[in-house]
PDB file of N, CA and C in Angstrom:
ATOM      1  N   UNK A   1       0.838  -1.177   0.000  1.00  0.00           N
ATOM      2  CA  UNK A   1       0.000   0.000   0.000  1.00  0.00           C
ATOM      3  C   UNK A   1       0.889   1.249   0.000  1.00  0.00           C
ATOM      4  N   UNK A   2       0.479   2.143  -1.321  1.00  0.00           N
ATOM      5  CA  UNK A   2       1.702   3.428  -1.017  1.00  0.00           C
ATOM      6  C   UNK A   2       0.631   4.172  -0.411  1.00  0.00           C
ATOM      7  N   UNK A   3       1.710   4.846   0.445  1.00  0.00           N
ATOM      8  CA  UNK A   3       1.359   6.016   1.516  1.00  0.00           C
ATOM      9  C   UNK A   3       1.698   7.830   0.749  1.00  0.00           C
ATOM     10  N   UNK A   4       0.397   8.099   0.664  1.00  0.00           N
ATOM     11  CA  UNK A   4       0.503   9.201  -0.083  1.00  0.00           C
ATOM     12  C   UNK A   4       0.423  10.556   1.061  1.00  0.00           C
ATOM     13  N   UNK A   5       1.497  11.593   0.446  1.00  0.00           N
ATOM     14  CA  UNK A   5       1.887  12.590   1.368  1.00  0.00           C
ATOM     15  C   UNK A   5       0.585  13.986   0.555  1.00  0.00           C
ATOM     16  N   UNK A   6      -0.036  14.358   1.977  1.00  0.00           N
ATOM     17  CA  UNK A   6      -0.527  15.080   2.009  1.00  0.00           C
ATOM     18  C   UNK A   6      -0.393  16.233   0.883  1.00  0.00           C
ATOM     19  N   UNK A   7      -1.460  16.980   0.141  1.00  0.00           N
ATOM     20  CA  UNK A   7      -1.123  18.555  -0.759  1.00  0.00           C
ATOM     21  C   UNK A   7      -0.862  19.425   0.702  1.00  0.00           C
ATOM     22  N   UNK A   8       0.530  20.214   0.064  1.00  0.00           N
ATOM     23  CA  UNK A   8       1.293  21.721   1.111  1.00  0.00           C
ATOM     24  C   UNK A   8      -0.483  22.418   1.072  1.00  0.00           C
ATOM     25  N   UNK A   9      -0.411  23.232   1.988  1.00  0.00           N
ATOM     26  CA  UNK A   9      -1.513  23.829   1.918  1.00  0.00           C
ATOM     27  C   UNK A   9      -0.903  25.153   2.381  1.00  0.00           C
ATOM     28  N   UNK A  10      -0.272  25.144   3.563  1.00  0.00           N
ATOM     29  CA  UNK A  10       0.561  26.030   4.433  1.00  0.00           C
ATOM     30  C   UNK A  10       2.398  25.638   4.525  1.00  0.00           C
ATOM     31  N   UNK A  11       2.858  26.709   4.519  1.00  0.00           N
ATOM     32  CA  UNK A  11       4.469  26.488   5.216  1.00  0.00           C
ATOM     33  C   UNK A  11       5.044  27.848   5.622  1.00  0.00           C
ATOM     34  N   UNK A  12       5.693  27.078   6.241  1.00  0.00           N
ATOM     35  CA  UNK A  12       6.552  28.631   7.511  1.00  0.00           C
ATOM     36  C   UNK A  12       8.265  28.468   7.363  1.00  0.00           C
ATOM     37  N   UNK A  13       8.361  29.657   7.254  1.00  0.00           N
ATOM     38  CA  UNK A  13      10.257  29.671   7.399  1.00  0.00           C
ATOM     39  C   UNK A  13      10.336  30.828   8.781  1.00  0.00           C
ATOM     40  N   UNK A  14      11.976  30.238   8.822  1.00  0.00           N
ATOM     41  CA  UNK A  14      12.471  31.158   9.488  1.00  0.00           C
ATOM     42  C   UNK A  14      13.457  32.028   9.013  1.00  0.00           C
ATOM     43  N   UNK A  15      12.882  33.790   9.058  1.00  0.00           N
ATOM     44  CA  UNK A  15      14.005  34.587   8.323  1.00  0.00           C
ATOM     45  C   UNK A  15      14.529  35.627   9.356  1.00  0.00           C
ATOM     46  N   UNK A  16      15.610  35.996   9.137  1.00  0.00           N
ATOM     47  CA  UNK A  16      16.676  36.193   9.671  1.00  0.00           C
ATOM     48  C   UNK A  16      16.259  38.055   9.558  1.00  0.00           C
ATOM     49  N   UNK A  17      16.287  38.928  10.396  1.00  0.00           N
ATOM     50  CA  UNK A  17      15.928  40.142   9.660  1.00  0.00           C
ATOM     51  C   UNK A  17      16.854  41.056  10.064  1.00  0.00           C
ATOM     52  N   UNK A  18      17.855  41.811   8.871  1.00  0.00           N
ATOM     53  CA  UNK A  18      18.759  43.138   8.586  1.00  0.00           C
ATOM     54  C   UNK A  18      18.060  44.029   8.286  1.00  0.00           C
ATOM     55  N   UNK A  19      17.936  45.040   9.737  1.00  0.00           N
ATOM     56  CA  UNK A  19      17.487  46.585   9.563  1.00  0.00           C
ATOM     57  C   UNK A  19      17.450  47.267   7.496  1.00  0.00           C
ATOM     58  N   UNK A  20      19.172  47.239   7.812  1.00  0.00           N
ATOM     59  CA  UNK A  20      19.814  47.406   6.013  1.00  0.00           C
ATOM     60  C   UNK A  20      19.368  46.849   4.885  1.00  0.00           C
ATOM     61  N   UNK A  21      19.433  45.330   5.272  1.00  0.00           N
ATOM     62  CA  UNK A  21      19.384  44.616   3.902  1.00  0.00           C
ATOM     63  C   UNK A  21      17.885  43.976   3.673  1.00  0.00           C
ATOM     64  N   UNK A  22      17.161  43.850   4.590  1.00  0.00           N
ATOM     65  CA  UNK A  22      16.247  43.271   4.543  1.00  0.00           C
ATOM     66  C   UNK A  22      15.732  41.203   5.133  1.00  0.00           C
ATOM     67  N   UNK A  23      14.838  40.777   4.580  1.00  0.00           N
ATOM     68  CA  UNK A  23      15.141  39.646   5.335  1.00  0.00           C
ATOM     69  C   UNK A  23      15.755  38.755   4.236  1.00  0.00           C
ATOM     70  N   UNK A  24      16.055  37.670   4.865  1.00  0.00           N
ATOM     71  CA  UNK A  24      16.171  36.758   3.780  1.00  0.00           C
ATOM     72  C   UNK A  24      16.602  35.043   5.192  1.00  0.00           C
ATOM     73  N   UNK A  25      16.173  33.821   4.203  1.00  0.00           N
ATOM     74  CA  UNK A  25      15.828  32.615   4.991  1.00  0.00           C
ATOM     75  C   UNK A  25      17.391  31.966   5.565  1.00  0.00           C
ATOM     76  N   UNK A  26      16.954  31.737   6.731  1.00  0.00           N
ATOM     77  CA  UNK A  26      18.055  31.244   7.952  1.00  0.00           C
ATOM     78  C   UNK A  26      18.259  29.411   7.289  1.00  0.00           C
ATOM     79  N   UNK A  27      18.875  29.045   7.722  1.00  0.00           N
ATOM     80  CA  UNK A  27      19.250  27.459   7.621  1.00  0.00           C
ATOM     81  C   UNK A  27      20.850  27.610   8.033  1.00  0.00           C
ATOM     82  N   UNK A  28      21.018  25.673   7.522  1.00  0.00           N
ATOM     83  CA  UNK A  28      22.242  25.227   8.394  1.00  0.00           C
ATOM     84  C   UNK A  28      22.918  24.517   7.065  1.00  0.00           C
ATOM     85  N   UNK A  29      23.828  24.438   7.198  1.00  0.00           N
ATOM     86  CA  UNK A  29      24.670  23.633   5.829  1.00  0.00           C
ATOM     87  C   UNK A  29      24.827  22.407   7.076  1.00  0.00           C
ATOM     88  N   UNK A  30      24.955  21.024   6.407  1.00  0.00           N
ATOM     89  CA  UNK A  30      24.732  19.748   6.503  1.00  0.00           C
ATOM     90  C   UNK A  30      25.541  18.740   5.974  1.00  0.00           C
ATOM     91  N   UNK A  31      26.491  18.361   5.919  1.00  0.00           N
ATOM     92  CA  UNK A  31      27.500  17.629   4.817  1.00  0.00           C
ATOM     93  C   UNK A  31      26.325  15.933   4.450  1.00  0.00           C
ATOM     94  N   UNK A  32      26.043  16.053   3.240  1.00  0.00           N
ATOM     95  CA  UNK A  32      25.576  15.077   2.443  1.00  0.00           C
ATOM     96  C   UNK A  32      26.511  14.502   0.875  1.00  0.00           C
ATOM     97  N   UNK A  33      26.827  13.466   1.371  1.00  0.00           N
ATOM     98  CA  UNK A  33      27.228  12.593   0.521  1.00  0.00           C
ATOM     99  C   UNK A  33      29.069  13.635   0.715  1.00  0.00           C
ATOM    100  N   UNK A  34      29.332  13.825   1.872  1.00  0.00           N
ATOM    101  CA  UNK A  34      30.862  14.284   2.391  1.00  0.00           C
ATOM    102  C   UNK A  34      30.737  15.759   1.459  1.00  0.00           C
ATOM    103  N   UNK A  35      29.479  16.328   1.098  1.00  0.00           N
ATOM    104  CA  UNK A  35      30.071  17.700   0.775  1.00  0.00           C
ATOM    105  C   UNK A  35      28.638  18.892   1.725  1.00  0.00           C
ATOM    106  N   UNK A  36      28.736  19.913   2.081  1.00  0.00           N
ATOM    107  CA  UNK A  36      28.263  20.771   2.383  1.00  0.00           C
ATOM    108  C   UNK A  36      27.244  21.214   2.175  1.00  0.00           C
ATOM    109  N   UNK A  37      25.427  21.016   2.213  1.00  0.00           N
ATOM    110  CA  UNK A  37      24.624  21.526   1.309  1.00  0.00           C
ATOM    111  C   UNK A  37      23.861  22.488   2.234  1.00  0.00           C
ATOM    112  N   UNK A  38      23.516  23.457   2.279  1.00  0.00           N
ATOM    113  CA  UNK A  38      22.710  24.500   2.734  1.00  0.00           C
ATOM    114  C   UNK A  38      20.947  23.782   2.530  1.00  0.00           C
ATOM    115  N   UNK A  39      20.674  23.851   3.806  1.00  0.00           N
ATOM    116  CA  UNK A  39      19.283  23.318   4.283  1.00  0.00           C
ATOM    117  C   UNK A  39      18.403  24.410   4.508  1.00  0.00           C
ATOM    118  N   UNK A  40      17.465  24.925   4.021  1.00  0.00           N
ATOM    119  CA  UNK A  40      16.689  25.942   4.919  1.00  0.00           C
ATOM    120  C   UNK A  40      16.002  25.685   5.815  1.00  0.00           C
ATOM    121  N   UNK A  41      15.659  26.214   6.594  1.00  0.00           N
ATOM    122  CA  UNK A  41      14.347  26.074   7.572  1.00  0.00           C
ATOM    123  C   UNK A  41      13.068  26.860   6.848  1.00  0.00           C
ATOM    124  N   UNK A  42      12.313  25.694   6.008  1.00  0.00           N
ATOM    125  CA  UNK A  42      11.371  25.865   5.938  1.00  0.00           C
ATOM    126  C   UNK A  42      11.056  24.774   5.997  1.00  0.00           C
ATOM    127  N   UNK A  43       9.356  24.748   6.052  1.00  0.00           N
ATOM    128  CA  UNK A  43       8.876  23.341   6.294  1.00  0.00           C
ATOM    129  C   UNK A  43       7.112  23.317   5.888  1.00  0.00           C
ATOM    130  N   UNK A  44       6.805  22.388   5.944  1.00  0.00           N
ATOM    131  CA  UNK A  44       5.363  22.259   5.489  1.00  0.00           C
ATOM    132  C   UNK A  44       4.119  21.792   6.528  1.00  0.00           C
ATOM    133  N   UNK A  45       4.724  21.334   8.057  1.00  0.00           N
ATOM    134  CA  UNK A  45       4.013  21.134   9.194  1.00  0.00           C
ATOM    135  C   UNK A  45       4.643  22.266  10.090  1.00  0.00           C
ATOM    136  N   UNK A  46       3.278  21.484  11.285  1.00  0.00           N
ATOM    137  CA  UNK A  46       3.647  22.232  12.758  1.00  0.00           C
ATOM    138  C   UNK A  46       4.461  21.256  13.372  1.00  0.00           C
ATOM    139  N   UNK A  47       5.036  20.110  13.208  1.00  0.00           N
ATOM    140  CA  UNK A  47       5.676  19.383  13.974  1.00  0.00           C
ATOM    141  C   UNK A  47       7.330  19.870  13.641  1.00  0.00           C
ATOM    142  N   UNK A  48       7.380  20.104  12.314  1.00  0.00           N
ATOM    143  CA  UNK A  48       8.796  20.395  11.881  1.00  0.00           C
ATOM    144  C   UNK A  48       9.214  21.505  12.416  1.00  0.00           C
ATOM    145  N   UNK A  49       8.317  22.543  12.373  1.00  0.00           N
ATOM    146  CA  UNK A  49       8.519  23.892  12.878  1.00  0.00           C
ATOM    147  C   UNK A  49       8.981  23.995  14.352  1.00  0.00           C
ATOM    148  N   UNK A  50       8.403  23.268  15.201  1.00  0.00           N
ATOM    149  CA  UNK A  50       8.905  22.766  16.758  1.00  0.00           C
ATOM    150  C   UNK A  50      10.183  22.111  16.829  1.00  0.00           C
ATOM    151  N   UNK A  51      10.614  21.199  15.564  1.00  0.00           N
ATOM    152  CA  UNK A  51      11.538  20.800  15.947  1.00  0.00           C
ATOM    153  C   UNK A  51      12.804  21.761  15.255  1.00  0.00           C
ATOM    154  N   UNK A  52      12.827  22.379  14.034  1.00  0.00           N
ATOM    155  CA  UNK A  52      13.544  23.556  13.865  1.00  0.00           C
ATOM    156  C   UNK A  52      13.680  25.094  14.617  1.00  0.00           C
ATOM    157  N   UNK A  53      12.769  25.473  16.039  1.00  0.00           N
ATOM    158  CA  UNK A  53      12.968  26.268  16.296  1.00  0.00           C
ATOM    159  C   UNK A  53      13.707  26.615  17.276  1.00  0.00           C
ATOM    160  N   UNK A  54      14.223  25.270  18.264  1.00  0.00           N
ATOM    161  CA  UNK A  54      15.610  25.432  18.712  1.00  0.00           C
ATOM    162  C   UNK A  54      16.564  26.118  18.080  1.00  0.00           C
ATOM    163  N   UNK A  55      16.773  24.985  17.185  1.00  0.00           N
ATOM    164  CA  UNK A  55      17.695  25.587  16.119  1.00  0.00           C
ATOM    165  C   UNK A  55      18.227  27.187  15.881  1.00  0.00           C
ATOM    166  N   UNK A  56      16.703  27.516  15.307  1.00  0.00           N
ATOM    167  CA  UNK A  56      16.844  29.081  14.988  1.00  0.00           C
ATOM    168  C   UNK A  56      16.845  30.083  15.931  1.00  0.00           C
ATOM    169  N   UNK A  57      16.544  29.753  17.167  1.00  0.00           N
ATOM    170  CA  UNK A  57      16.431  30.208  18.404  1.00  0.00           C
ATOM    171  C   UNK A  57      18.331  30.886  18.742  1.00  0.00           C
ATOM    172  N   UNK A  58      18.898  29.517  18.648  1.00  0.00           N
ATOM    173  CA  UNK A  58      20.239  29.370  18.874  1.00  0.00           C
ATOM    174  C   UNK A  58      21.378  30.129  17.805  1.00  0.00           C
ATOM    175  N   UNK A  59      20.614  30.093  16.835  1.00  0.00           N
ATOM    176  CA  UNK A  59      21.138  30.842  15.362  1.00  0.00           C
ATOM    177  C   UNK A  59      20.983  32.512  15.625  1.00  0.00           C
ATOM    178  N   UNK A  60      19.759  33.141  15.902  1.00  0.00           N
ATOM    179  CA  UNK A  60      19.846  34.310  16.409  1.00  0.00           C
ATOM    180  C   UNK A  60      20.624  34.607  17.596  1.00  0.00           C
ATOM    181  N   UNK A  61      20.869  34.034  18.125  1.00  0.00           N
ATOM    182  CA  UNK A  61      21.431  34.063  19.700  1.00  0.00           C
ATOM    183  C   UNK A  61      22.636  34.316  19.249  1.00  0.00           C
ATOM    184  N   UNK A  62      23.536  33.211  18.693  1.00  0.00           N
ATOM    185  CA  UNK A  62      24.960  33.581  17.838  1.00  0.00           C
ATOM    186  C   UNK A  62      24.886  34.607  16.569  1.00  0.00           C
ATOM    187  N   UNK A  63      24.446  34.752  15.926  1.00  0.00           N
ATOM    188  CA  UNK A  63      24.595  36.249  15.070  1.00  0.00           C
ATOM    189  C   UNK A  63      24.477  37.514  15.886  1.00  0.00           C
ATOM    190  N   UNK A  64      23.403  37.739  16.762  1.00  0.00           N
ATOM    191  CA  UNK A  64      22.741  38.562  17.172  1.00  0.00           C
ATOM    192  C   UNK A  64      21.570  39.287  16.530  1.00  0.00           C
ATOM    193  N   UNK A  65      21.191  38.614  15.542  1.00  0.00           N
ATOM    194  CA  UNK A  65      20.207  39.232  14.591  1.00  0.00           C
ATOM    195  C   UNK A  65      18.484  38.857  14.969  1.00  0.00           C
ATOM    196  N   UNK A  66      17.894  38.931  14.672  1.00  0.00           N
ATOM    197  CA  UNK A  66      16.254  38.895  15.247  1.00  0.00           C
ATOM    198  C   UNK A  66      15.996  37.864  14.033  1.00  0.00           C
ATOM    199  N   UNK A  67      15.334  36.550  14.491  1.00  0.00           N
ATOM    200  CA  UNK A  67      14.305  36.184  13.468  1.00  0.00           C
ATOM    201  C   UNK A  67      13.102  35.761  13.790  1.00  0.00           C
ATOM    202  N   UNK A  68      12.530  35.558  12.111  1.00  0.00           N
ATOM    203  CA  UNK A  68      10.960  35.748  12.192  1.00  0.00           C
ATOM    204  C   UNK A  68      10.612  34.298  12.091  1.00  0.00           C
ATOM    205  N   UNK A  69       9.720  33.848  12.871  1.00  0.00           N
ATOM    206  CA  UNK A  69       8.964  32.365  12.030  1.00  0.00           C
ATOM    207  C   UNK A  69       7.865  32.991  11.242  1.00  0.00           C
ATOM    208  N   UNK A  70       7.604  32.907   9.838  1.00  0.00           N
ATOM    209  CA  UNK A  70       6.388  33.226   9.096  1.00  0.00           C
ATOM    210  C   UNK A  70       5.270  32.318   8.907  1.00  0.00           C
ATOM    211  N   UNK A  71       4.162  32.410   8.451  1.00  0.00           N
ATOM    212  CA  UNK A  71       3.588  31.196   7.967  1.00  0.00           C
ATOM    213  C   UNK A  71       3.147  31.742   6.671  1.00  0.00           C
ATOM    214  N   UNK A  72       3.186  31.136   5.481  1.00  0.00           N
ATOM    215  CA  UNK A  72       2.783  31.038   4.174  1.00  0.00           C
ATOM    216  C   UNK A  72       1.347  30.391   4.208  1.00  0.00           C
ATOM    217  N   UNK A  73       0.703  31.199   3.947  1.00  0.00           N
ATOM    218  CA  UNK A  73      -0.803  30.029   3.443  1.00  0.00           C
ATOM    219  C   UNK A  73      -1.722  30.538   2.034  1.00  0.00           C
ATOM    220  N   UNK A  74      -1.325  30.767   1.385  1.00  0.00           N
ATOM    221  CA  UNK A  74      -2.252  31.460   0.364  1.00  0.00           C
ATOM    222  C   UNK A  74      -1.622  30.414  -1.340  1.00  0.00           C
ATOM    223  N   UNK A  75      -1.745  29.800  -1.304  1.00  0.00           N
ATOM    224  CA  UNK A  75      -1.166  28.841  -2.140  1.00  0.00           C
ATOM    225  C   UNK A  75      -2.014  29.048  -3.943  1.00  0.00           C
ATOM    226  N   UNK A  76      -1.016  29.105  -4.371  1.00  0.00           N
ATOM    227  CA  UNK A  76      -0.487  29.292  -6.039  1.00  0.00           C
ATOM    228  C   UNK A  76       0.312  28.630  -7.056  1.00  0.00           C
ATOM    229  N   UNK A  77      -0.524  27.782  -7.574  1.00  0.00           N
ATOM    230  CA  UNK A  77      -0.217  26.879  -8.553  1.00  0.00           C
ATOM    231  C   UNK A  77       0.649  27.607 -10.208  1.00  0.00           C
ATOM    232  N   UNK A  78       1.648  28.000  -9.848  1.00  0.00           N
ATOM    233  CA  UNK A  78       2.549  28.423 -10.689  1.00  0.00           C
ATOM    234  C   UNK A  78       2.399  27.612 -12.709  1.00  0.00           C
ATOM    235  N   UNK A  79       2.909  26.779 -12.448  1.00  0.00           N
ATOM    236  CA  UNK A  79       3.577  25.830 -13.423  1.00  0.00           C
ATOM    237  C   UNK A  79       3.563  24.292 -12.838  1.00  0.00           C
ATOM    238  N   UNK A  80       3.290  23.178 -13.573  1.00  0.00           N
ATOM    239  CA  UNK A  80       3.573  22.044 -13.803  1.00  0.00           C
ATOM    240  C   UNK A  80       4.625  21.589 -14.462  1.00  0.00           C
ATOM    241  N   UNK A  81       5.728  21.019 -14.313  1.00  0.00           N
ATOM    242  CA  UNK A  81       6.769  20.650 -14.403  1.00  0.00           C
ATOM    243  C   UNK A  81       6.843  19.145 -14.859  1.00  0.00           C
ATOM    244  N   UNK A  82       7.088  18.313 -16.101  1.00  0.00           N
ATOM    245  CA  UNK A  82       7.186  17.248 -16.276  1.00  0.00           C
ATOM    246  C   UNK A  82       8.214  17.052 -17.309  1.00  0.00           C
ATOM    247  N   UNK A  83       8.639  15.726 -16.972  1.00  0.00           N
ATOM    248  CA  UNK A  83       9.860  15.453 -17.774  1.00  0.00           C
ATOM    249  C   UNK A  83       9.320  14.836 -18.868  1.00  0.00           C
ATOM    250  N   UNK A  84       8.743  14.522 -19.585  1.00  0.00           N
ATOM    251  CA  UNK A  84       8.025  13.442 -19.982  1.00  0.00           C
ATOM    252  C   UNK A  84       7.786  14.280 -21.674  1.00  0.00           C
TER     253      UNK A  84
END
């Protein structure tokens, strides 16, 4: 039986906010497959968001910068994408 993942309806990031520059999204680089990849913190539940906000908690704390958790909900079907 495949287990089918829910349609996004909502998602929340966490952004980082410069008086100057404006905001832009917080994450962590991660070494996958032994090289470095930049992860964001965004996510598509409330469970993920709990478990990333340590995280970002700790991330403002060391920069000193303020961040935001947002929530996205107004969803927009851009483009369909197929290889085919």
């Amino acid at each position: 039986m495949k287990k089918h993942l829910p349609k996004i309806e909502t998602m929340w990031a966490f952004l980082a906010v410069d008086e100057s520059q404006g905001e832009g999204v917080i994450g962590e680089c991660l070494p996958i497959n032994g090289e470095p990849v930049f992860m964001p913190f965004v996510c598509s539940d409330k469970v993920r968001v709990d478990q990333l906000k340590p995280r970002a908690k700790a991330i403002a704390k060391e920069t000193g910068k303020k961040v935001r958790l947002v929530k996205f909900s107004l969803r927009e079907e851009l483009e369909v994408i197929n290889d085919k």
